[in-house]
C-alpha atoms as a PDB file:
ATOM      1  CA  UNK A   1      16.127  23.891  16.259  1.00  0.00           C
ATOM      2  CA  UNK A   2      16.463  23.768  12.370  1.00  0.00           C
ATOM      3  CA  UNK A   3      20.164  23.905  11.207  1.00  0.00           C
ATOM      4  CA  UNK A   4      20.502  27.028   8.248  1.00  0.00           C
ATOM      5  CA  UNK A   5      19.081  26.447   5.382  1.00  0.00           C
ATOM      6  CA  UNK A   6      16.179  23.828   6.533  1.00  0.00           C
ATOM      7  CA  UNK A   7      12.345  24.121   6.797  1.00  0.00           C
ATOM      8  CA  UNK A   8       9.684  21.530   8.129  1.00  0.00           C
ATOM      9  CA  UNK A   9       6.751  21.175   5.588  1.00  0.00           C
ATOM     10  CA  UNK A  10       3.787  19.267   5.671  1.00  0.00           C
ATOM     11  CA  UNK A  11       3.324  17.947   2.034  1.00  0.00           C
ATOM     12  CA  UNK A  12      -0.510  16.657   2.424  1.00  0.00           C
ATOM     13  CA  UNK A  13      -3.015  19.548   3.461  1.00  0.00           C
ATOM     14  CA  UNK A  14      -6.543  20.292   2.744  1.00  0.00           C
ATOM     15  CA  UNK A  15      -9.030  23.002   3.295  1.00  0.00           C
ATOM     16  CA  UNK A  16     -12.692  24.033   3.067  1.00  0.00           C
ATOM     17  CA  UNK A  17     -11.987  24.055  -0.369  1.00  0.00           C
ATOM     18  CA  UNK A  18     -12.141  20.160   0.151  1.00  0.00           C
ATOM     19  CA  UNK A  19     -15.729  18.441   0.377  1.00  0.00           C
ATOM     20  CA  UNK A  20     -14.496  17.223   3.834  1.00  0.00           C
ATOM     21  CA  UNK A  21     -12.887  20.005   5.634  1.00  0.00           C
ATOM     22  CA  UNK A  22     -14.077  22.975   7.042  1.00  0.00           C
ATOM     23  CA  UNK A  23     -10.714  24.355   7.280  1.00  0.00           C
ATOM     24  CA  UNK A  24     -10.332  28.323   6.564  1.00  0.00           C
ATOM     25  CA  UNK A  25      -7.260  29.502   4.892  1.00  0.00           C
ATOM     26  CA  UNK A  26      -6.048  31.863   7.350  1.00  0.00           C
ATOM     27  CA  UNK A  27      -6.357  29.077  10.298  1.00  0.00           C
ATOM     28  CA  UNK A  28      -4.403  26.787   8.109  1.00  0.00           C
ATOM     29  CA  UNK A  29      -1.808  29.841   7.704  1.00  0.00           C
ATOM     30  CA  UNK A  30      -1.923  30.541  11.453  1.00  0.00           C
ATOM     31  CA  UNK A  31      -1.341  27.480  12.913  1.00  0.00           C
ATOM     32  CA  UNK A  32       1.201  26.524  10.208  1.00  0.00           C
ATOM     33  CA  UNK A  33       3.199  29.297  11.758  1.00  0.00           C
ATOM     34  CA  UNK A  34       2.567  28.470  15.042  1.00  0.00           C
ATOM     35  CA  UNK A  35       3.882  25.029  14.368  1.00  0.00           C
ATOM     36  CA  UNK A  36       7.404  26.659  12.999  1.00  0.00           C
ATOM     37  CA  UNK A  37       6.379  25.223   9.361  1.00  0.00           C
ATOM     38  CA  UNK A  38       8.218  27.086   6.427  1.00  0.00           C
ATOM     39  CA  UNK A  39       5.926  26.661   3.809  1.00  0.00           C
ATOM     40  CA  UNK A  40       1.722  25.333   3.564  1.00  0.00           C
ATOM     41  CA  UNK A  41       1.367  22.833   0.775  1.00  0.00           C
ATOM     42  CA  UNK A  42      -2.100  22.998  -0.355  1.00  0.00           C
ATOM     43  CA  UNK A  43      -3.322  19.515  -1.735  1.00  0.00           C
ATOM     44  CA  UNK A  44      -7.368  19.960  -1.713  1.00  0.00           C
ATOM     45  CA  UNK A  45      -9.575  17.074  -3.149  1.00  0.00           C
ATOM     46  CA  UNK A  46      -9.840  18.085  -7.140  1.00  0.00           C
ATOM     47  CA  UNK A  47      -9.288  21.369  -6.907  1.00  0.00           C
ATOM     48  CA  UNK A  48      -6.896  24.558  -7.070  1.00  0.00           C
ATOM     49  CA  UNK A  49      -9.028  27.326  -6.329  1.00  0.00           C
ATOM     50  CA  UNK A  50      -8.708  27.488  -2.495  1.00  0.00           C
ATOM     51  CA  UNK A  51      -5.034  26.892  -2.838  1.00  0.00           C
ATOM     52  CA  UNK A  52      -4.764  30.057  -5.540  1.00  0.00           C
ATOM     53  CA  UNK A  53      -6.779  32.186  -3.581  1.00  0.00           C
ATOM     54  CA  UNK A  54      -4.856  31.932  -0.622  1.00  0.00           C
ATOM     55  CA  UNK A  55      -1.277  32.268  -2.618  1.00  0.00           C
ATOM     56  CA  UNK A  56      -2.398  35.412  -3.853  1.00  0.00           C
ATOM     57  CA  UNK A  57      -2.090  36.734  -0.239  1.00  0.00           C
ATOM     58  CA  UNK A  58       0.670  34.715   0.629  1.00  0.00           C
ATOM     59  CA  UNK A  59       3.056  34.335  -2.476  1.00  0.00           C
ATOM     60  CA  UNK A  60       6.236  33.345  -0.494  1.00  0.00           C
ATOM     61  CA  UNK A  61       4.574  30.893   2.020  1.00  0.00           C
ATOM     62  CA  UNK A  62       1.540  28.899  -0.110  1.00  0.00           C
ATOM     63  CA  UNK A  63       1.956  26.331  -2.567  1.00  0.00           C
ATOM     64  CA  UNK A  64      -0.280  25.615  -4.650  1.00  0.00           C
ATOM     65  CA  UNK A  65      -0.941  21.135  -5.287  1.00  0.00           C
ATOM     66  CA  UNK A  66      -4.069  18.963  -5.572  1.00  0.00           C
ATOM     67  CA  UNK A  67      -5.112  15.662  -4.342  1.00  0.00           C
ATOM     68  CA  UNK A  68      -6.347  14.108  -7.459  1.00  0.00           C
ATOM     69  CA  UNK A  69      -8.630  10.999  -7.984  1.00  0.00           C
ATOM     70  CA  UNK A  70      -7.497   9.296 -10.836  1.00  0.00           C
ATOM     71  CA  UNK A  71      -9.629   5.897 -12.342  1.00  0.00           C
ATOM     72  CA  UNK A  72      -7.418   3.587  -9.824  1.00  0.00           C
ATOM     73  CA  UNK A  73      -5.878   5.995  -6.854  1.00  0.00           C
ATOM     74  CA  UNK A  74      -4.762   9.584  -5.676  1.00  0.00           C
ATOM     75  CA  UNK A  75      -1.967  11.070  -6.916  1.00  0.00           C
ATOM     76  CA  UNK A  76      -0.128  14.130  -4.705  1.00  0.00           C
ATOM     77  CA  UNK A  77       0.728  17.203  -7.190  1.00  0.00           C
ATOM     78  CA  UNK A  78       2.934  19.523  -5.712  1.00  0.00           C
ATOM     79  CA  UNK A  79       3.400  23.168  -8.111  1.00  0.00           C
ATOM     80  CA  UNK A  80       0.115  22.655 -10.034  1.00  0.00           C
ATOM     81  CA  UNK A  81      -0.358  25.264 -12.445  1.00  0.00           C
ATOM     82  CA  UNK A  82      -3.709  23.737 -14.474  1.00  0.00           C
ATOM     83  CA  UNK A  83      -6.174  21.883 -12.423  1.00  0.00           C
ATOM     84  CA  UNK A  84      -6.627  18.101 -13.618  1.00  0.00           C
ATOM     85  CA  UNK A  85     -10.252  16.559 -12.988  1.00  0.00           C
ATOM     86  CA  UNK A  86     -11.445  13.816 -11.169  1.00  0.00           C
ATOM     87  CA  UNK A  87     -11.776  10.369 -12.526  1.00  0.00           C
ATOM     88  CA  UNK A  88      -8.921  11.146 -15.121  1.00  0.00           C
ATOM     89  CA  UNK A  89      -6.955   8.027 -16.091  1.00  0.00           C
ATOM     90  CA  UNK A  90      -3.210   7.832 -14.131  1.00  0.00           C
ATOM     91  CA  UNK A  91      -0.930   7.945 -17.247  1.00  0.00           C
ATOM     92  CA  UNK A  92      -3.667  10.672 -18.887  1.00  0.00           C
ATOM     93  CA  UNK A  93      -2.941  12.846 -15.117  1.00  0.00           C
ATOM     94  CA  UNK A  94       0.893  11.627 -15.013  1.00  0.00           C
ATOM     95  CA  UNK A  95       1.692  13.297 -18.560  1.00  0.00           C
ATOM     96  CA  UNK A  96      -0.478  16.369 -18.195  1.00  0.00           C
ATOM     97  CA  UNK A  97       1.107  16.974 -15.051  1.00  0.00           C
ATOM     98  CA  UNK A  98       4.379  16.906 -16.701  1.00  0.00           C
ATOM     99  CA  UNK A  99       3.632  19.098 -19.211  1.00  0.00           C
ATOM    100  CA  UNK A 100       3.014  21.901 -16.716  1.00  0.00           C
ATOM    101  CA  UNK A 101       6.216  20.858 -14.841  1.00  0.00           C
ATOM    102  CA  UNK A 102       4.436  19.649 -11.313  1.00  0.00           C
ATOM    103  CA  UNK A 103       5.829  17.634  -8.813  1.00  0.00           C
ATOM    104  CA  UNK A 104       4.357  13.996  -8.865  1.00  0.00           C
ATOM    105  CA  UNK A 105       4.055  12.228  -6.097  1.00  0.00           C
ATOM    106  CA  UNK A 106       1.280   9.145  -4.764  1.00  0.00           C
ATOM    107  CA  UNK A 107      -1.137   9.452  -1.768  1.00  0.00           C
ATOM    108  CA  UNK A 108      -1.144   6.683   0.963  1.00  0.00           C
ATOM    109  CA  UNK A 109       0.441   3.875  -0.460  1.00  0.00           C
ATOM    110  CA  UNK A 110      -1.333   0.689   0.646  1.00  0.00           C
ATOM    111  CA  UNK A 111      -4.324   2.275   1.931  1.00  0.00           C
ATOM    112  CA  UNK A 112      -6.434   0.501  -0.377  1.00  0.00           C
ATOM    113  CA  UNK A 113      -9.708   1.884   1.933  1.00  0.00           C
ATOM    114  CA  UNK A 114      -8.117   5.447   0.443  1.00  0.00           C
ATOM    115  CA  UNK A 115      -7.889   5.588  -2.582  1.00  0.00           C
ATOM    116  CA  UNK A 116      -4.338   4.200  -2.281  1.00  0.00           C
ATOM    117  CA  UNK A 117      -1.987   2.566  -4.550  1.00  0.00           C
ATOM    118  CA  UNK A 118      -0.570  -1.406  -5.025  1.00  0.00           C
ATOM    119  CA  UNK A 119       2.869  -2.340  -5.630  1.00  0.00           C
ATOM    120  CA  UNK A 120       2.109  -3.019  -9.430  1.00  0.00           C
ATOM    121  CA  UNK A 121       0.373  -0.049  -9.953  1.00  0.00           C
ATOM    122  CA  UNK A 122       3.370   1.969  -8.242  1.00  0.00           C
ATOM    123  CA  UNK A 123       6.226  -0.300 -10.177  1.00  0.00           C
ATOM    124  CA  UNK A 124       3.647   0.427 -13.037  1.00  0.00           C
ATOM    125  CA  UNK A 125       4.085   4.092 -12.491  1.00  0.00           C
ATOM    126  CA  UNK A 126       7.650   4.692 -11.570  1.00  0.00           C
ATOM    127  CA  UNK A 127       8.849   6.643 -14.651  1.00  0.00           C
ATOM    128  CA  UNK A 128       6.188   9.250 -14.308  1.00  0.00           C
ATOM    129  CA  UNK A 129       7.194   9.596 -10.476  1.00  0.00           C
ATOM    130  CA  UNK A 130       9.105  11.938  -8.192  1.00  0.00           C
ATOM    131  CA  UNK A 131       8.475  10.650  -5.207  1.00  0.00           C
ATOM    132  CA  UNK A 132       5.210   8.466  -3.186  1.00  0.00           C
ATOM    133  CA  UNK A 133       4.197   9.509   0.269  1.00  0.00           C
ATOM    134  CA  UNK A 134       6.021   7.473   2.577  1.00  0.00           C
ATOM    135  CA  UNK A 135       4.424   8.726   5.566  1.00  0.00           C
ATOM    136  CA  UNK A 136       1.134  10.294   6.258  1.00  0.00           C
ATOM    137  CA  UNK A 137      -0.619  10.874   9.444  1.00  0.00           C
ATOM    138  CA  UNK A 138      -3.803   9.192   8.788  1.00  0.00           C
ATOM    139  CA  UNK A 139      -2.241   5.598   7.819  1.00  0.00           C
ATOM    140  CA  UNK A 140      -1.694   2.869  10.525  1.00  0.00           C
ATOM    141  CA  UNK A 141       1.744   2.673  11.076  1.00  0.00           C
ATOM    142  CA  UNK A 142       2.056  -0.496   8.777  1.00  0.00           C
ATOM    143  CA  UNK A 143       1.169   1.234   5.853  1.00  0.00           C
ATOM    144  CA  UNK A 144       3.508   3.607   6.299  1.00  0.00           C
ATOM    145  CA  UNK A 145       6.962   1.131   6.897  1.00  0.00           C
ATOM    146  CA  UNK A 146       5.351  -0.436   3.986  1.00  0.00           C
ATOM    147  CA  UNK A 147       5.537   2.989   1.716  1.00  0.00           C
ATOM    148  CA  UNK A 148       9.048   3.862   2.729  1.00  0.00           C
ATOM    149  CA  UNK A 149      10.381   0.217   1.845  1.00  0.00           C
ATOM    150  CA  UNK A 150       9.051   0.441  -1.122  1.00  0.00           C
ATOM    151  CA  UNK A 151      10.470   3.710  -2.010  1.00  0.00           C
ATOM    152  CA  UNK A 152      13.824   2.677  -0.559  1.00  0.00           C
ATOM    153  CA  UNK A 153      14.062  -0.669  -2.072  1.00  0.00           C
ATOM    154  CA  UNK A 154      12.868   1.526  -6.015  1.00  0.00           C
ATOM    155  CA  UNK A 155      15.091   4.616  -5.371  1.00  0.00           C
ATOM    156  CA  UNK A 156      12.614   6.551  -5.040  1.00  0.00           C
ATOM    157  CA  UNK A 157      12.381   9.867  -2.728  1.00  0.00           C
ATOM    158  CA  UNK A 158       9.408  10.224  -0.880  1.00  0.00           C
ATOM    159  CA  UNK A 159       6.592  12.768   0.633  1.00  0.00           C
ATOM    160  CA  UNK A 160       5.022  13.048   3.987  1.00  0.00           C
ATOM    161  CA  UNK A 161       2.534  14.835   5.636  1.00  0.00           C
ATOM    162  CA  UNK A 162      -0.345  15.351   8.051  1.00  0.00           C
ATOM    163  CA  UNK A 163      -3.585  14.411   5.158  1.00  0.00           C
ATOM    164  CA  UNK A 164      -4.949  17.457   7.612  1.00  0.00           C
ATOM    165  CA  UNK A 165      -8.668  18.076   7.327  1.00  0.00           C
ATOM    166  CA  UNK A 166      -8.610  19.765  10.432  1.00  0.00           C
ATOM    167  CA  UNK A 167      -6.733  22.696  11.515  1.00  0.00           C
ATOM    168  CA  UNK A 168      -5.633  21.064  14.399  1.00  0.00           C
ATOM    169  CA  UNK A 169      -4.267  17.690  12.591  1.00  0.00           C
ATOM    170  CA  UNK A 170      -1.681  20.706  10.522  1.00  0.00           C
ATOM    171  CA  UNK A 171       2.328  19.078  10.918  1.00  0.00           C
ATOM    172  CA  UNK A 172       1.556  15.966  12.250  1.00  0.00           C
ATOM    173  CA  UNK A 173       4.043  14.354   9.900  1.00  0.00           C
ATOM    174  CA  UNK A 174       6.013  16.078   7.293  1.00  0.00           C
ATOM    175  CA  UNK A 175       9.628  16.558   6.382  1.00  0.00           C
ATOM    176  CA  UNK A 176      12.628  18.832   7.075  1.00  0.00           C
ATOM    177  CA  UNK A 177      14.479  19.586   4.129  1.00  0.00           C
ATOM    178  CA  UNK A 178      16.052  22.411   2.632  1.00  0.00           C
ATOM    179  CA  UNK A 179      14.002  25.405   1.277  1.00  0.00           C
ATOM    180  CA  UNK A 180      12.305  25.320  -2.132  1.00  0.00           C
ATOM    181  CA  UNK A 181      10.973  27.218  -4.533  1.00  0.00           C
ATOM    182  CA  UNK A 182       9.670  25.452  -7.610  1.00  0.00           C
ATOM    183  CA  UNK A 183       9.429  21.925  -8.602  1.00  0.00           C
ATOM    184  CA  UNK A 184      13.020  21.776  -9.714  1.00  0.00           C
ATOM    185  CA  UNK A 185      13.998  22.938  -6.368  1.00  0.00           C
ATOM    186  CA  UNK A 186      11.872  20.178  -4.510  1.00  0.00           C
ATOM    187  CA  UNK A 187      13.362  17.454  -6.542  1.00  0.00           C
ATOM    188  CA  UNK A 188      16.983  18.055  -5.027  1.00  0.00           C
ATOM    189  CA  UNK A 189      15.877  18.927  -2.261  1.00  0.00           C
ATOM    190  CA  UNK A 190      13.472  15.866  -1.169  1.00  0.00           C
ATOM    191  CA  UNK A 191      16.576  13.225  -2.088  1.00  0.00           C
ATOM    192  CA  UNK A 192      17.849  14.756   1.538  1.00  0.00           C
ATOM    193  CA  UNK A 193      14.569  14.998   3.280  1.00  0.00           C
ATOM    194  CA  UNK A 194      14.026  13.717   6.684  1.00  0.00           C
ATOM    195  CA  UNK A 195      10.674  12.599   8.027  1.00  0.00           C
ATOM    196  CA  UNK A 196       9.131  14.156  11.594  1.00  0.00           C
ATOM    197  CA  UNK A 197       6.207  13.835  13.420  1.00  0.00           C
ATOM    198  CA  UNK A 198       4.105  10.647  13.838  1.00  0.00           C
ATOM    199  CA  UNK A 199       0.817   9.177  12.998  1.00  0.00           C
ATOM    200  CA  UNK A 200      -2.812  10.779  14.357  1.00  0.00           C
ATOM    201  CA  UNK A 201      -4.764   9.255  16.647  1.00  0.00           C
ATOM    202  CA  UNK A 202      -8.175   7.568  14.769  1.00  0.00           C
ATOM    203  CA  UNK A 203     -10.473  10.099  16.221  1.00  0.00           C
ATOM    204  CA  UNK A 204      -8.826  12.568  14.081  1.00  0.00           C
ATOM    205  CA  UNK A 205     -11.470  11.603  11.389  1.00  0.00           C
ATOM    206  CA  UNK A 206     -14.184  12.977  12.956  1.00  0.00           C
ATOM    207  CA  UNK A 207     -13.034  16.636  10.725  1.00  0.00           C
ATOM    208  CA  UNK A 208     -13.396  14.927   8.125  1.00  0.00           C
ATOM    209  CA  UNK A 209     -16.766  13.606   8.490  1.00  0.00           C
ATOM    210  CA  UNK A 210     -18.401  15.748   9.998  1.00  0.00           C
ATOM    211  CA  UNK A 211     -17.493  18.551   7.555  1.00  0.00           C
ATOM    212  CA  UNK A 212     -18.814  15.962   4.961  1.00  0.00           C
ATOM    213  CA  UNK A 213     -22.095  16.666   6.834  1.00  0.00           C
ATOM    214  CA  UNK A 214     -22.182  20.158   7.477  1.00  0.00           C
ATOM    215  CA  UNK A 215     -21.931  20.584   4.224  1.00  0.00           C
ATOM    216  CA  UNK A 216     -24.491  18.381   3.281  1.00  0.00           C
ATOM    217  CA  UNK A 217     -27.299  19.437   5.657  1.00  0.00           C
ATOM    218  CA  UNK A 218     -26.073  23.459   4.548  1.00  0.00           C
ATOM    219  CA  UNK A 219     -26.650  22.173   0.649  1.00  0.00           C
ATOM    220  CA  UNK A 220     -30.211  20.321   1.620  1.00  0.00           C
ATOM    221  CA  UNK A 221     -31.466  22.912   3.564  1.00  0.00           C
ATOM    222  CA  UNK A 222     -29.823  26.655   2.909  1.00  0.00           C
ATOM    223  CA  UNK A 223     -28.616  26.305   6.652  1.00  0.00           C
ATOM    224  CA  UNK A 224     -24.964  27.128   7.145  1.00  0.00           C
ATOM    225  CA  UNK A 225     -23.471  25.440  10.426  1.00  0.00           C
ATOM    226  CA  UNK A 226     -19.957  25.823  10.149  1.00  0.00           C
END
C-alpha cells in the first residue's frame, strides 16, 4: 500500500495517437486505474492532440507530454503546452520547451537502436535537463543500470516508465512519488522518487509493430482492422 501523500505513475505512455499503437484513450484510462496508477502521462510520438483530447475529459488524472524526435535522440516532455515538431534540433527543442515551462527529461538512455542518447550528448545537455529516464520497460536491463549511474554519478533525478504501446504493457515500470500538479511540482517531487516495476518481456513489441501495420494496410487500402 502507498503511504499518504504518494502515487505510482508511469512517465512513458503512448496511444493511437502514436504511429505505432493502437491504444484507445479510455483503455489507457481504464487499466491505469486498474493498476492503482494516480496519474496517465501521455508521451505520444510528435504529437499532443491525443493527449489534449483525452485531458479535456479527464483534467485531474491526464497529463499532457510528447515523445519528441529531435536531429540526434528523443527527448521526454512532461506539461507540454505547444507541440514541438519532429526533426527539431536538441538545444532548438530544449529552449522552446523552457519557454513554455515543461518538464525535460531524455528517452532510453543508451538505446542507441531507439533513438537514445550517449554520454556526451547527455553531459552535453545537462543544463537544459530535469531529469533522463533511468528506467524504461522496453530497455535490456543493462541499459537501464547504465541510465541510473549516469544520473546518480551527474545529480541528476530521473524518469521511468512502461514506453507502453500496448494497453497491456501500462505500469510496467514507473515511479512512486508524491502527487503533482505542474512542472514545478514534479521537479521536487521526482528528487524523492522511487522506481517500481521491472522490464517487459521482448515479445511486448509485437503492439508496436503490428499497429505500425494496421495502420499501414488501413492507409493503402481504406480498410480499417483495428
Amino acid at each position: 500500500m502507498l503511504m499518504t501523500g504518494l502515487i505510482k505513475a508511469d512517465f512513458h505512455v503512448h496511444s493511437i495517437a502514436s504511429k505505432d499503437s493502437l491504444s484507445k484513450g479510455e483503455n489507457l484510462i481504464a487499466e491505469a486505474k486498474k493498476k492503482g496508477l494516480g496519474k496517465l502521462i501521455l508521451t505520444d510520438h510528435n504529437t499532443i492532440s491525443g493527449a489534449l483530447e483525452l485531458q479535456k475529459a479527464y483534467p485531474d488524472f491526464v497529463i499532457v507530454g510528447e515523445e519528441i524526435l529531435t536531429s540526434s535522440g528523443e527527448i521526454l516532455a512532461i506539461f507540454v503546452k505547444e507541440e514541438l515538431p519532429k526533426g527539431i534540433e536538441p538545444v532548438e527543442a530544449f529552449k522552446r520547451l523552457k519557454d513554455q515551462d515543461a518538464f525535460i527529461s531524455l528517452s532510453h538512455p543508451y538505446a542507441s537502436m531507439r533513438h537514445g542518447w550517449t554520454e556526451a550528448e547527455m553531459e552535453k545537455y545537462l543544463p537544459y535537463l530535469d531529469a533522463i529516464e533511468i528506467a524504461n520497460a522496453r530497455n535490456i536491463p543493462e541499459m537501464n543500470r547504465s541510465a541510473m549511474k549516469f544520473a546518480k554519478d551527474h545529480g541528476l533525478c530521473g524518469t521511468a516508465g512502461s514506453d507502453a504501446h500496448g494497453v497491456q504493457e501500462l505500469g510496467a515500470m514507473g515511479l512512486q512519488l508524491p502527487d503533482f500538479h505542474n512542472a514545478e511540482e514534479l521537479r521536487a517531487s521526482v528528487r524523492s522518487a522511487e522506481v517500481f516495476g521491472k522490464e517487459s518481456p521482448m515479445w511486448v513489441r509485437i503492439y508496436s509493430r503490428g499497429a505500425v501495420l494496421l495502420k499501414a494496410v488501413h492507409k493503402k487500402t481504406g480498410i480499417k482492422l483495428y
